[in-house]
Protein backbone atom coordinates (compact mmCIF):
# COMPACT_ATOMS: atom_id res chain seq x y z
CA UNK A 1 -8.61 -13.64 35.51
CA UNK A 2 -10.00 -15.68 32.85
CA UNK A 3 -10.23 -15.04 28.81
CA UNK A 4 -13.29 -13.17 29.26
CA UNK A 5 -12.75 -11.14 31.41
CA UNK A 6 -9.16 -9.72 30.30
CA UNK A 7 -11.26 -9.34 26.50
CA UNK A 8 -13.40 -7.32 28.76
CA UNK A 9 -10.87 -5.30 30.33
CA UNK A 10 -9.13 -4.64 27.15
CA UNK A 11 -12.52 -3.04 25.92
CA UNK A 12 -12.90 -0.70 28.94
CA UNK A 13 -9.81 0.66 28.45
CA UNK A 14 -10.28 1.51 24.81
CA UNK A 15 -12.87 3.43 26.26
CA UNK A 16 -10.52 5.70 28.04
CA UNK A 17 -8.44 5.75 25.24
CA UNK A 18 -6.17 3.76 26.76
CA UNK A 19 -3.91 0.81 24.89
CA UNK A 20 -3.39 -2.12 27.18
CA UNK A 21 -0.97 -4.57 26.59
CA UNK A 22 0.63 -7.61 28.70
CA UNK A 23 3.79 -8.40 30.56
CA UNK A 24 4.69 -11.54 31.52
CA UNK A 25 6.14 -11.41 35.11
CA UNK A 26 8.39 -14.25 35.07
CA UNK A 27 10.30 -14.03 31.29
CA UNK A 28 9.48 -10.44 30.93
CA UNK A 29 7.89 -10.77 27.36
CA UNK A 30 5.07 -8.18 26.09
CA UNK A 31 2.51 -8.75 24.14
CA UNK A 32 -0.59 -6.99 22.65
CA UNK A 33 -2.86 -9.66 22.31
CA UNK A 34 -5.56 -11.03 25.27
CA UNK A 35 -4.25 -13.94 26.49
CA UNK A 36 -4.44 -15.14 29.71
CA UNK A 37 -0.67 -17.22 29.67
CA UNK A 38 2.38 -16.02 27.97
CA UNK A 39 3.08 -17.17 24.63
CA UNK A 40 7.03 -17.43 25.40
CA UNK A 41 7.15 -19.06 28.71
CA UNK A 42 3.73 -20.40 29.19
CA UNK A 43 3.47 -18.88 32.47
CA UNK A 44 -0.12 -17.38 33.57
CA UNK A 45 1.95 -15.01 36.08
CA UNK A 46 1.12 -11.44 33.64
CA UNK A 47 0.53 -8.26 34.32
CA UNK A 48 -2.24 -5.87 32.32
CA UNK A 49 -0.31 -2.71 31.39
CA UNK A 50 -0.88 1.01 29.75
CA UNK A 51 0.79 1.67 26.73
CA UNK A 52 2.76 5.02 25.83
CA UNK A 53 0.63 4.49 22.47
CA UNK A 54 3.70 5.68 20.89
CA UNK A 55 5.34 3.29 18.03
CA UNK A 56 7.16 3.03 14.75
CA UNK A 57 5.46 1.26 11.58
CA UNK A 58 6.90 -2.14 11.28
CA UNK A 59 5.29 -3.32 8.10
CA UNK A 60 2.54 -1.94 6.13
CA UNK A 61 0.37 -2.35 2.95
CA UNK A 62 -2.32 -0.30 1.20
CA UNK A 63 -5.70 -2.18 0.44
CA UNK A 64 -6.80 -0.32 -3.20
CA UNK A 65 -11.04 -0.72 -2.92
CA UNK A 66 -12.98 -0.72 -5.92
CA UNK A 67 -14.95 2.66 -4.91
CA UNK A 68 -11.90 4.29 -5.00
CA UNK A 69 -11.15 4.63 -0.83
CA UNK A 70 -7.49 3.27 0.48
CA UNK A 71 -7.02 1.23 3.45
CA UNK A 72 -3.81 1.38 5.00
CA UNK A 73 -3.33 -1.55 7.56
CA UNK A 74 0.18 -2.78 9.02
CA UNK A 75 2.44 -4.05 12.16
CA UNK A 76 3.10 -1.43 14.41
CA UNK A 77 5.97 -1.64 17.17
CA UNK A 78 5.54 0.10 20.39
CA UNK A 79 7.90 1.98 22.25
CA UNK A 80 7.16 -0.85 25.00
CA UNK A 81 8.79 -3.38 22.94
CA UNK A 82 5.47 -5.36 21.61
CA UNK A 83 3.88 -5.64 18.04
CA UNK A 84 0.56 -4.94 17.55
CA UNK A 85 -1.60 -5.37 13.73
CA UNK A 86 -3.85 -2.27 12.94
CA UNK A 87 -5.34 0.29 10.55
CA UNK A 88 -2.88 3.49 10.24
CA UNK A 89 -4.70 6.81 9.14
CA UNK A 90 -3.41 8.51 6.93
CA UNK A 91 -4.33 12.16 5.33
CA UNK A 92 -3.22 14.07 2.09
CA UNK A 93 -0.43 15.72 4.45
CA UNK A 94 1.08 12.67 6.57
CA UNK A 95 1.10 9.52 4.40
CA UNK A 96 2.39 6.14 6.20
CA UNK A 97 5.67 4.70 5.45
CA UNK A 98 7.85 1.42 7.01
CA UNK A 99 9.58 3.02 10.29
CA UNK A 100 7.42 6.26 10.49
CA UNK A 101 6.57 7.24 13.67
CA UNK A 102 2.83 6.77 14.86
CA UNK A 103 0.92 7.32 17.74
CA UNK A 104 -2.40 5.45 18.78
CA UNK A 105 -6.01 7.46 18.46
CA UNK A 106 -9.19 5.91 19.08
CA UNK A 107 -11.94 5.39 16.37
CA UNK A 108 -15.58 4.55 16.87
CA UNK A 109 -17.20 1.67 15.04
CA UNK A 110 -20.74 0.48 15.74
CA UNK A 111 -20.66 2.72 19.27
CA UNK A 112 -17.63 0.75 20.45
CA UNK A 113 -13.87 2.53 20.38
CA UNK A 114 -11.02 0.69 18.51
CA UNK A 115 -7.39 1.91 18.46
CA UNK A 116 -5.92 2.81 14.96
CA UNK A 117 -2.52 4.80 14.71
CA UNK A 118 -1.68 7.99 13.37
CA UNK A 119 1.22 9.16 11.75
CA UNK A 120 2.52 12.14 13.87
């Protein structure tokens, strides 16, 4: 599989509302990011996985726009063991904090799905 296709991949599944990630088969390291050789090992022996979508905020900060709208973007750690950047939703009940637990939804932008996280 090269680059292309694996981007490609990756986008079908956020279509499902599905979170793929990567294994390496011969270190064992996961990672969220399309690439078609392990960062750790260098090996191109990996495996295209489904995520649990379930994680803990790693690291977070809160982007303060001039027309008065919050962003909240961070590092969010899977249950999986990988680390993935990404907006994090919050509402007036559930704001984000470092180590709250999250889980990924799916939001459309310019007809294509993207995968935020929700606190839960």
């Amino acid at each position: 599989m090269n680059d292309l296709e694996l981007r490609r991949k990756y986008f079908e599944m956020f279509e499902r509302n599905e979170l793929p990630f990567l294994e390496c088969k011969r270190c064992g390291f996961r990672f969220y990011y399309p690439r078609i050789i392990c960062p750790r090992c260098k090996s191109s022996d990996i495996e295209l996985k489904v995520s649990s979508g379930l994680g803990k905020i790693f690291a977070m900060t809160r982007i303060h726009k001039k027309d008065g709208n919050i962003i909240t973007y961070g590092i969010v750690e899977l249950s999986e063991g990988f680390r993935m950047y990404s907006n994090i939703i919050e509402d007036e009940n559930k704001k984000a904090d470092i180590n709250e637990s999250v889980k990924v939804v799916f939001i459309e932008i310019n007809k294509m799905k993207y995968p935020a996280f929700k606190v839960i």
